[in-house]
PDB file of N, CA and C in Angstrom:
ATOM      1  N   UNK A   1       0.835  -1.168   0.000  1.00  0.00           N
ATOM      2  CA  UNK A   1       0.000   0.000   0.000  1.00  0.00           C
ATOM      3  C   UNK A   1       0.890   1.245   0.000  1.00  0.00           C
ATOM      4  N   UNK A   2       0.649   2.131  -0.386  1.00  0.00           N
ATOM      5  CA  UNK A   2       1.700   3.142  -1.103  1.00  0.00           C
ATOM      6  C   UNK A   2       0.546   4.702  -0.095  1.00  0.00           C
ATOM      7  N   UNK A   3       1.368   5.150   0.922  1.00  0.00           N
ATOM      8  CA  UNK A   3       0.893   6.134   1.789  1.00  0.00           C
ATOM      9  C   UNK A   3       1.658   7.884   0.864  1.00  0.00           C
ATOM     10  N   UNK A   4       0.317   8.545   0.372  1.00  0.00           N
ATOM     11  CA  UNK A   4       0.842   9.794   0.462  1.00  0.00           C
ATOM     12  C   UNK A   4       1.545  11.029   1.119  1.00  0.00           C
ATOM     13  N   UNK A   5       2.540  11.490   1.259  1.00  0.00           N
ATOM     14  CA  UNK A   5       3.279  12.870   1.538  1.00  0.00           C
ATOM     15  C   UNK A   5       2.184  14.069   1.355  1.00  0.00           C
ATOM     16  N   UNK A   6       2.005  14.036   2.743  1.00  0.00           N
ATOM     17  CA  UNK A   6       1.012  15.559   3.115  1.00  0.00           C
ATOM     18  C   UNK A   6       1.467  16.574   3.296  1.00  0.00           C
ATOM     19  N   UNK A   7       2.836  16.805   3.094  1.00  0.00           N
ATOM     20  CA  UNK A   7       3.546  17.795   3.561  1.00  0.00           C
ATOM     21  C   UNK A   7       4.133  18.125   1.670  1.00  0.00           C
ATOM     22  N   UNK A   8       4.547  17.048   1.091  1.00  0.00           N
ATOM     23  CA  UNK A   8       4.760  17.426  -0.412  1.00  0.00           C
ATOM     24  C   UNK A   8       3.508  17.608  -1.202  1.00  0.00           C
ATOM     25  N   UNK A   9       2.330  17.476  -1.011  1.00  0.00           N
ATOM     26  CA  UNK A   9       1.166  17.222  -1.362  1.00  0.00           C
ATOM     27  C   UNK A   9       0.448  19.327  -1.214  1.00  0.00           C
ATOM     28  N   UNK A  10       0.593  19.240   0.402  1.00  0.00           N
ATOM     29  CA  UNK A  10       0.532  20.578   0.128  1.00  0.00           C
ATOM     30  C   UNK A  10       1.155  22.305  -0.315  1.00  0.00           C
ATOM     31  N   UNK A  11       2.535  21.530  -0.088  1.00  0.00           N
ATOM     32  CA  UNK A  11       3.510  22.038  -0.622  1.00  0.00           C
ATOM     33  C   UNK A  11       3.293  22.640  -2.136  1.00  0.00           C
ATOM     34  N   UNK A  12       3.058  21.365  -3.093  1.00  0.00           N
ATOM     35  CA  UNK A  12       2.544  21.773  -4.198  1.00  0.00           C
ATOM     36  C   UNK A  12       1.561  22.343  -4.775  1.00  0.00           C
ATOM     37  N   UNK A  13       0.285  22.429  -3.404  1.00  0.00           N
ATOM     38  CA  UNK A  13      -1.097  23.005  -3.766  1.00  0.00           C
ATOM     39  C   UNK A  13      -0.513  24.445  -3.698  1.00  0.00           C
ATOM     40  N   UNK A  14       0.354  24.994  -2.767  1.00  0.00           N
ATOM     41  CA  UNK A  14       0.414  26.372  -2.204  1.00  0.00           C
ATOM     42  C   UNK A  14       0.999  26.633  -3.313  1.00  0.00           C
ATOM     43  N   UNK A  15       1.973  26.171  -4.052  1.00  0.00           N
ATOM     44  CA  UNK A  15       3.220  26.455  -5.289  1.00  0.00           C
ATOM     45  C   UNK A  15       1.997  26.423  -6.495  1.00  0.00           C
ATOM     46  N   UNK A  16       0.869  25.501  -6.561  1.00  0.00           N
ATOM     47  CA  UNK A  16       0.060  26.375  -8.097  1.00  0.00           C
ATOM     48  C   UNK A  16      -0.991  27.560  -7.343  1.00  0.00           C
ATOM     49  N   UNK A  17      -1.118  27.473  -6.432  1.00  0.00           N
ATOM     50  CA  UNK A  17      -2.233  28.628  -6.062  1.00  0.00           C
ATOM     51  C   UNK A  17      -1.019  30.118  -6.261  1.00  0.00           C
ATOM     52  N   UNK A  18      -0.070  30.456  -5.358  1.00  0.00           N
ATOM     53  CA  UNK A  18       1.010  30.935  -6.362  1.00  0.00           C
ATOM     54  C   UNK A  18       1.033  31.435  -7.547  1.00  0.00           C
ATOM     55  N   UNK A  19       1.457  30.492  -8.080  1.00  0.00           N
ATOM     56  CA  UNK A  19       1.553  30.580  -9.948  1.00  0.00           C
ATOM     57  C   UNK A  19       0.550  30.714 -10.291  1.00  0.00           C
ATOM     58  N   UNK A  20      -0.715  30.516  -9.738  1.00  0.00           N
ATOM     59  CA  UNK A  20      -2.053  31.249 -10.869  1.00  0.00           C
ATOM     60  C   UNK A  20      -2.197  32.750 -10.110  1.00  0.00           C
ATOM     61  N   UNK A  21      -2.091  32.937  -9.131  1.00  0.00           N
ATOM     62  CA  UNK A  21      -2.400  34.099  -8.560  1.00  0.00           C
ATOM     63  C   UNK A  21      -0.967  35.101  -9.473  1.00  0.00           C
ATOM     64  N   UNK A  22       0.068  34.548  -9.717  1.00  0.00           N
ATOM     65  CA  UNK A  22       0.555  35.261 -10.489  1.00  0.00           C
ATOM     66  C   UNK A  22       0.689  35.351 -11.833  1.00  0.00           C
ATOM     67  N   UNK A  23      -0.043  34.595 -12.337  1.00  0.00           N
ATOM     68  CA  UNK A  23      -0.111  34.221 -13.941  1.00  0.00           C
ATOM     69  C   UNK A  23      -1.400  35.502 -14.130  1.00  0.00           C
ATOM     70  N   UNK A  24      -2.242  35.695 -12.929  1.00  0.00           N
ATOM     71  CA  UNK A  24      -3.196  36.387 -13.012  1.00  0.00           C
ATOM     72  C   UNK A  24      -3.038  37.987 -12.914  1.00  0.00           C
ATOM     73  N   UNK A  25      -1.697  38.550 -11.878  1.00  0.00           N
ATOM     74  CA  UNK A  25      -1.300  39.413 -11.600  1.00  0.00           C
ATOM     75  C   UNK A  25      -0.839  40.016 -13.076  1.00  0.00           C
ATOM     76  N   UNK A  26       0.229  39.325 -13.588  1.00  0.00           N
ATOM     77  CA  UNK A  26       0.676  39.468 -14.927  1.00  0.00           C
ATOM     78  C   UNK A  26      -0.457  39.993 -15.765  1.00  0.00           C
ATOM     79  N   UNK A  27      -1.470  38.837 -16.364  1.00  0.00           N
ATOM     80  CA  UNK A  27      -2.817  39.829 -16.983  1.00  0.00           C
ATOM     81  C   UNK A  27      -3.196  40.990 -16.734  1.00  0.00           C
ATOM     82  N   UNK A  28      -3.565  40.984 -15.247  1.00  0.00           N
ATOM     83  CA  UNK A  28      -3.867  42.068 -14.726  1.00  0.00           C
ATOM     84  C   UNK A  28      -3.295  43.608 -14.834  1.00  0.00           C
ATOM     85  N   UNK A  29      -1.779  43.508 -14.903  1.00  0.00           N
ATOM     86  CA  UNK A  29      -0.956  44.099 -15.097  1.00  0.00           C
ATOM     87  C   UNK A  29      -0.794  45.031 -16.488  1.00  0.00           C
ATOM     88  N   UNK A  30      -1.146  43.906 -17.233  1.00  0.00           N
ATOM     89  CA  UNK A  30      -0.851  44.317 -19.012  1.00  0.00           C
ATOM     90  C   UNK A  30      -2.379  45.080 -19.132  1.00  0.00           C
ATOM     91  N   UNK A  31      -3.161  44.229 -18.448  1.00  0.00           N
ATOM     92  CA  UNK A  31      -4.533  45.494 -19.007  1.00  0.00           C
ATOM     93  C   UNK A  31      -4.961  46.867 -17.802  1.00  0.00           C
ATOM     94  N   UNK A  32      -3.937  46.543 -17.295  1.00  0.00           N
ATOM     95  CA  UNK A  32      -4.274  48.446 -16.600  1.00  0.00           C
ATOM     96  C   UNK A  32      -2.923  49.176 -16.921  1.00  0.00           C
ATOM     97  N   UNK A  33      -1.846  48.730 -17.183  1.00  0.00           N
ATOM     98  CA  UNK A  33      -1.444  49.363 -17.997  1.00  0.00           C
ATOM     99  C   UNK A  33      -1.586  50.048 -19.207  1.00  0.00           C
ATOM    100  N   UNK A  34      -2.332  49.450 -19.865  1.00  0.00           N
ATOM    101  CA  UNK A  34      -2.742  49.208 -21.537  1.00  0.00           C
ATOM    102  C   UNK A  34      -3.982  50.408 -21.298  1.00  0.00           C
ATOM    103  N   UNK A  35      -4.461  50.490 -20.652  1.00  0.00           N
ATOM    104  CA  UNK A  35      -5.786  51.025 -20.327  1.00  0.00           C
ATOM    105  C   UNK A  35      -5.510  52.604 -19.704  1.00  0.00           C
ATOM    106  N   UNK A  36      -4.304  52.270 -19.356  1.00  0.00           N
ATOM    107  CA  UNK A  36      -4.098  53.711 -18.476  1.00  0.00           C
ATOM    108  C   UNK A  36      -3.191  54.140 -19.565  1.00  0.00           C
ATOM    109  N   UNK A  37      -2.405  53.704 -20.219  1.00  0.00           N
ATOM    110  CA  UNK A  37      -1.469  54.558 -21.682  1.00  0.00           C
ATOM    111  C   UNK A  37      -2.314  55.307 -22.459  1.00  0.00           C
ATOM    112  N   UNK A  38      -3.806  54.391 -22.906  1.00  0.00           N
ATOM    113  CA  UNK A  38      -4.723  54.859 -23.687  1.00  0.00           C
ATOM    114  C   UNK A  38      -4.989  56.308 -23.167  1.00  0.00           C
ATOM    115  N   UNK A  39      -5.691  55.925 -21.762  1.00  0.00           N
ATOM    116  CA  UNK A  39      -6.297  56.808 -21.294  1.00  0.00           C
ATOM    117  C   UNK A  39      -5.247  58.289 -21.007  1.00  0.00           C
ATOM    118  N   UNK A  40      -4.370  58.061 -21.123  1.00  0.00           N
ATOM    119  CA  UNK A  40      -3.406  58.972 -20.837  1.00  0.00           C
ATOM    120  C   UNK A  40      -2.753  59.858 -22.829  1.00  0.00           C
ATOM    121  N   UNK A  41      -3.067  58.932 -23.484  1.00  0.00           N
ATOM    122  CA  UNK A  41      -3.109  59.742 -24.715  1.00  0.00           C
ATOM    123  C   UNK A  41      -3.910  60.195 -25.418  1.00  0.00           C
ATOM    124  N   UNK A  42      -5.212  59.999 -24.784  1.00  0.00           N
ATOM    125  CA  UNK A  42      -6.338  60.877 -24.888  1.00  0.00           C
ATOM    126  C   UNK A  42      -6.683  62.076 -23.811  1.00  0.00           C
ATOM    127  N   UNK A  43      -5.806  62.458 -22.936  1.00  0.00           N
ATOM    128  CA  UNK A  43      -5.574  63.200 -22.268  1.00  0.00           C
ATOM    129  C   UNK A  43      -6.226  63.419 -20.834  1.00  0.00           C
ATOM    130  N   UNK A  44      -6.448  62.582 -20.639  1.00  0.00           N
ATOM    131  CA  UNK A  44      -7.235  61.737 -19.226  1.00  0.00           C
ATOM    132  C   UNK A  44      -5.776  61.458 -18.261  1.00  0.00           C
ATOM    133  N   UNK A  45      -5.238  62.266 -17.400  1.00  0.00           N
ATOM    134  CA  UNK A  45      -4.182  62.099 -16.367  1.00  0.00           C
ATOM    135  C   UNK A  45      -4.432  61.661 -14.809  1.00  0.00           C
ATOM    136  N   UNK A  46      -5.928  62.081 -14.464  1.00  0.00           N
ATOM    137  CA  UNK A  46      -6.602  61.596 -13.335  1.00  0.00           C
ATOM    138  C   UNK A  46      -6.071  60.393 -12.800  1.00  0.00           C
ATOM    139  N   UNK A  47      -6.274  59.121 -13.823  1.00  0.00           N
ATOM    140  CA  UNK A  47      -6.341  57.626 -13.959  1.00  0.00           C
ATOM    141  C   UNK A  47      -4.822  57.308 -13.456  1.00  0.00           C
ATOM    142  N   UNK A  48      -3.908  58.249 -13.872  1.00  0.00           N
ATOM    143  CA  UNK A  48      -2.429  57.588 -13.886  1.00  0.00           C
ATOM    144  C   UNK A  48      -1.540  56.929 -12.720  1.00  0.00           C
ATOM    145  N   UNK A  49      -2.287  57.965 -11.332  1.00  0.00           N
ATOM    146  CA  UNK A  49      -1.905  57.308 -10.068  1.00  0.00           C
ATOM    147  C   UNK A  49      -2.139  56.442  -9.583  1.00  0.00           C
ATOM    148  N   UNK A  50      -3.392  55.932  -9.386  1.00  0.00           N
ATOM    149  CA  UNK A  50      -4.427  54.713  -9.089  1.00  0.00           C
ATOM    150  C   UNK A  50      -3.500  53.723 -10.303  1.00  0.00           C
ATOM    151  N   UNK A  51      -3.554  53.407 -11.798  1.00  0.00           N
ATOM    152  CA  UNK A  51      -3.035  52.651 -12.306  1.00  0.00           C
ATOM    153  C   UNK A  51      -1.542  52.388 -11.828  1.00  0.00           C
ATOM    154  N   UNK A  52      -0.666  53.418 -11.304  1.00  0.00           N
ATOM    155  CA  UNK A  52       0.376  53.414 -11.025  1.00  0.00           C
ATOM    156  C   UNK A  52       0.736  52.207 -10.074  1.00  0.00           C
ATOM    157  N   UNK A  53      -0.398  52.672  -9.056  1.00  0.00           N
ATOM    158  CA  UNK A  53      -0.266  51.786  -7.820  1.00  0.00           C
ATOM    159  C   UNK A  53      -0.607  50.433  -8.015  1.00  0.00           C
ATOM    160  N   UNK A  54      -1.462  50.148  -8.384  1.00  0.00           N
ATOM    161  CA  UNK A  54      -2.288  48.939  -8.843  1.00  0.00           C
ATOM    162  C   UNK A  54      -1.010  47.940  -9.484  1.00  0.00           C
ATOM    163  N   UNK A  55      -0.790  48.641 -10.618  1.00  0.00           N
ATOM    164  CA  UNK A  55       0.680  47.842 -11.350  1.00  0.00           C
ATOM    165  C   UNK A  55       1.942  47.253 -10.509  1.00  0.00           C
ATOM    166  N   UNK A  56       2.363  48.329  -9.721  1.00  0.00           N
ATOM    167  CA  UNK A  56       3.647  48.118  -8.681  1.00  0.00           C
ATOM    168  C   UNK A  56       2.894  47.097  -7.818  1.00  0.00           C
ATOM    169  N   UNK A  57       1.849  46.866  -7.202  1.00  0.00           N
ATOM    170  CA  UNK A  57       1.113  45.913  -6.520  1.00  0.00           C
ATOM    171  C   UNK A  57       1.185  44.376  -6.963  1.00  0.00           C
ATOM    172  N   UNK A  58       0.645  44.366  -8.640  1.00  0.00           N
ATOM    173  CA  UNK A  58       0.856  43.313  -8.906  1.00  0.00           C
ATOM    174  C   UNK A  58       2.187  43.250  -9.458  1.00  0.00           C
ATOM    175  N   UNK A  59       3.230  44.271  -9.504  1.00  0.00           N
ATOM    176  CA  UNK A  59       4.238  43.313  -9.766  1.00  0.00           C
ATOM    177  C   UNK A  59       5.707  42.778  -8.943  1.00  0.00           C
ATOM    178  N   UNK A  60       4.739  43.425  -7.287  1.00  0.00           N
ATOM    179  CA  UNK A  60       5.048  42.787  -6.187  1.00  0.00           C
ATOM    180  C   UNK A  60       4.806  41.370  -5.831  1.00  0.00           C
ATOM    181  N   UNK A  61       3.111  40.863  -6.371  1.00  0.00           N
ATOM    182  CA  UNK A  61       3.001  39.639  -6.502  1.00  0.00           C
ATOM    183  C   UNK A  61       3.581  39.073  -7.281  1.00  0.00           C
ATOM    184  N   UNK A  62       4.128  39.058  -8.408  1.00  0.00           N
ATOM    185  CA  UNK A  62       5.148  38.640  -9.449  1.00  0.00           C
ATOM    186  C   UNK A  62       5.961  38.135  -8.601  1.00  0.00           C
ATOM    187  N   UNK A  63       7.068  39.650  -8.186  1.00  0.00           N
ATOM    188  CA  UNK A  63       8.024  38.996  -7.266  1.00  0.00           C
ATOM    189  C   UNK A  63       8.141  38.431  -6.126  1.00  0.00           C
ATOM    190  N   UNK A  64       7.189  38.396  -5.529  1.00  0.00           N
ATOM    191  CA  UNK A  64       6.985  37.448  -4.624  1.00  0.00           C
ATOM    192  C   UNK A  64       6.704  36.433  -4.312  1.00  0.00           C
ATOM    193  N   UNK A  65       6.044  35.657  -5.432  1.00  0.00           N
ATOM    194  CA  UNK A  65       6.011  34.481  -6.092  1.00  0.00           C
ATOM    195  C   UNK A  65       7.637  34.170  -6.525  1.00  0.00           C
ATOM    196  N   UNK A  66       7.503  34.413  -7.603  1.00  0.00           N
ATOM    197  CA  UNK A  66       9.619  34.473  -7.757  1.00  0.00           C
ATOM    198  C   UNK A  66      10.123  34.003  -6.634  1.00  0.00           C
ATOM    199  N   UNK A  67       9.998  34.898  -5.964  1.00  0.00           N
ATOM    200  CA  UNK A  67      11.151  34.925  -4.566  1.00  0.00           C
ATOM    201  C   UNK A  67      10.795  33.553  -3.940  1.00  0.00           C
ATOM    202  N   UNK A  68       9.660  33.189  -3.839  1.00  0.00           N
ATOM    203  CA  UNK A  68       9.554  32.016  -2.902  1.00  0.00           C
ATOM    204  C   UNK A  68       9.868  30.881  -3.650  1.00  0.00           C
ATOM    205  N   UNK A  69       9.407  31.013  -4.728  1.00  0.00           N
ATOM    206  CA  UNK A  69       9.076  29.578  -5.491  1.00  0.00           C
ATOM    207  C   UNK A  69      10.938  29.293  -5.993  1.00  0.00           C
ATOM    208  N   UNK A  70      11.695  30.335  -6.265  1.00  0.00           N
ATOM    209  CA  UNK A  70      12.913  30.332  -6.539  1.00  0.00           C
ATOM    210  C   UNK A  70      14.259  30.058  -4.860  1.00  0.00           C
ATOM    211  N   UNK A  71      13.384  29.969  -3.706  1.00  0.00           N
ATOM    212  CA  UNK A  71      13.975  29.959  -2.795  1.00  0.00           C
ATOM    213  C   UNK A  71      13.406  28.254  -2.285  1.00  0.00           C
ATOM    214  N   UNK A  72      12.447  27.806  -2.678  1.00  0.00           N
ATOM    215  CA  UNK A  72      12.435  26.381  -2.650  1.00  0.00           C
ATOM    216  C   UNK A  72      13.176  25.744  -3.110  1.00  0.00           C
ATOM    217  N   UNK A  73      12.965  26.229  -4.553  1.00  0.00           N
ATOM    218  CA  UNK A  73      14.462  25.246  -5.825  1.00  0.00           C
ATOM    219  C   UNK A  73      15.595  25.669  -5.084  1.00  0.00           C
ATOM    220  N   UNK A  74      16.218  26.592  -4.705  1.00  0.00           N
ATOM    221  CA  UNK A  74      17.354  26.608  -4.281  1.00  0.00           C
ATOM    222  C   UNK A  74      17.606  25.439  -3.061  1.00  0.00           C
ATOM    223  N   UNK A  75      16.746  25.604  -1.981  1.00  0.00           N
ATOM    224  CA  UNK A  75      16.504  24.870  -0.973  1.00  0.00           C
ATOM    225  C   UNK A  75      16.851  22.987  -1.497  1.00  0.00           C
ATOM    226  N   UNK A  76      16.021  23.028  -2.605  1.00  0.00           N
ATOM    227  CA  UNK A  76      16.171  21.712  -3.227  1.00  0.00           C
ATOM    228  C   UNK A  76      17.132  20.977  -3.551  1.00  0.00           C
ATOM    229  N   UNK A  77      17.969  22.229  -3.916  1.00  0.00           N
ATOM    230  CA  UNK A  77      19.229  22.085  -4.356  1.00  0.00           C
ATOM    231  C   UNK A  77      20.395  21.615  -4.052  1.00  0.00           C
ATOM    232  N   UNK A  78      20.690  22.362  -2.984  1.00  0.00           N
ATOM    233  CA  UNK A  78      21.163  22.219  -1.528  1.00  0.00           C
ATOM    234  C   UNK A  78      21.380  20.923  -1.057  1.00  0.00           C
ATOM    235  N   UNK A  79      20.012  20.156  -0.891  1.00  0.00           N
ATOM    236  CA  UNK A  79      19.856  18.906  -0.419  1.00  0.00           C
ATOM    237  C   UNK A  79      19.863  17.668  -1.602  1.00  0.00           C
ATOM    238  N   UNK A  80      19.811  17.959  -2.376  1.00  0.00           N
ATOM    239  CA  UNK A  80      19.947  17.230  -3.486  1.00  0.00           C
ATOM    240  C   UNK A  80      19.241  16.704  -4.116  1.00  0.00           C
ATOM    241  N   UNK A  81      17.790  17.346  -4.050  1.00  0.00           N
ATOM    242  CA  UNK A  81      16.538  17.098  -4.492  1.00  0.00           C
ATOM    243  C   UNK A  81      16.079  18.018  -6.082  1.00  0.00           C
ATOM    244  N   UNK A  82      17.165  17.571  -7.002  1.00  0.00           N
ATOM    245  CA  UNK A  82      16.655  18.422  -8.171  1.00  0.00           C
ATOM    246  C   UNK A  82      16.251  17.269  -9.110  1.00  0.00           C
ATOM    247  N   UNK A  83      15.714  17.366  -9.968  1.00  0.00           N
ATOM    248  CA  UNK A  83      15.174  16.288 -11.690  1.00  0.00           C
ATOM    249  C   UNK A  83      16.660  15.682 -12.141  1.00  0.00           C
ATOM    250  N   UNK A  84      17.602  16.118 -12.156  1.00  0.00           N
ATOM    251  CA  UNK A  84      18.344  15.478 -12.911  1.00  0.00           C
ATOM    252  C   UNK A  84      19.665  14.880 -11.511  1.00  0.00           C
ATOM    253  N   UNK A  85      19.053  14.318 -10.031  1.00  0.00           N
ATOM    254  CA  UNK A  85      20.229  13.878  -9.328  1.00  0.00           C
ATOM    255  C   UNK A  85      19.385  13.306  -8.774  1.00  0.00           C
ATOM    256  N   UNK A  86      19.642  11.349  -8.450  1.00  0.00           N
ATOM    257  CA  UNK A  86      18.875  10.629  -7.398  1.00  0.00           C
ATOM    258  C   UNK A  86      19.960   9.881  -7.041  1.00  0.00           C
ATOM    259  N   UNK A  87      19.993   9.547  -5.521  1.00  0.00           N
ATOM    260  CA  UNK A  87      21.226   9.211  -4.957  1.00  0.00           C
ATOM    261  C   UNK A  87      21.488   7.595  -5.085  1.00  0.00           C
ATOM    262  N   UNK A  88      20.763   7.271  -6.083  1.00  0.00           N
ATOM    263  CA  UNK A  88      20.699   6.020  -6.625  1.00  0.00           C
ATOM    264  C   UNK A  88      21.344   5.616  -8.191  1.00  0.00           C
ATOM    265  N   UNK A  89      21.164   6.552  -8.839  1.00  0.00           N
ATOM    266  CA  UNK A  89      22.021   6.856  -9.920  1.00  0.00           C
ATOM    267  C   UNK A  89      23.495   6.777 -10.514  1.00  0.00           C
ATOM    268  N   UNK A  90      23.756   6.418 -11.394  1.00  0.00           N
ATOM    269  CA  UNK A  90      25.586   7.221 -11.232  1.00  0.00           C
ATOM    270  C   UNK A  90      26.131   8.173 -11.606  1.00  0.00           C
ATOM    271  N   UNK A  91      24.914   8.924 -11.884  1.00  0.00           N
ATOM    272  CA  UNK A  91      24.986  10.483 -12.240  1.00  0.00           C
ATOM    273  C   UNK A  91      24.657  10.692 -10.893  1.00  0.00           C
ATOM    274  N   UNK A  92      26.441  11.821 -10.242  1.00  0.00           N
ATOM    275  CA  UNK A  92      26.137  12.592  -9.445  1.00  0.00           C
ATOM    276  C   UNK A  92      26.278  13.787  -9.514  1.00  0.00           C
ATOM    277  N   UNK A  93      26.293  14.654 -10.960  1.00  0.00           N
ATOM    278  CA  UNK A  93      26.001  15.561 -11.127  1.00  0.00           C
ATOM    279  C   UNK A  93      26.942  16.970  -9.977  1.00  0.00           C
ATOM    280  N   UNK A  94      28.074  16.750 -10.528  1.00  0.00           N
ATOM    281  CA  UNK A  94      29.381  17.842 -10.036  1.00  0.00           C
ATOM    282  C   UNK A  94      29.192  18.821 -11.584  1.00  0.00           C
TER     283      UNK A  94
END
């Protein structure tokens, strides 16, 4: 009988909730930007602060996603938990 890893299990739920919340930020990003250029060359300047903020917001979630999800792999690394090294192998990967 083959028992699941609840700790790698949720590990990975938190790592796509993550990546969609930032796959979403990204969208988000391109159309209030896009929206506030317009609006700003039709001479509408009101909009520019609010878009300002909004953008730097999500592309805090960007990097903050980054930061974590790139500080796991490192973590991984470390210990010797990457795709191309199993300590069973005779690739030990120097």
């Amino acid at each position: 009988m083959k028992f699941r890893d609840a700790r790698m299990e949720t590990r990975t739920a938190v790592e796509l909730v993550c990546l969609t919340l930032s796959l979403a930020s990204i969208f988000f990003q391109i159309w209030i930007l896009s929206t506030s250029w317009e609006a700003y060359f039709q001479g509408h300047t009101q909009r520019l602060l609010p878009a300002l903020i909004f953008s730097c917001v999500s592309f805090l979630v960007c990097a903050l996603t980054a930061w974590t999800t790139g500080m796991s792999f490192m973590k991984g690394m470390d210990e010797g938990r990457t795709n191309t090294y199993h300590k069973h192998t005779p690739f030990k990967g120097d």
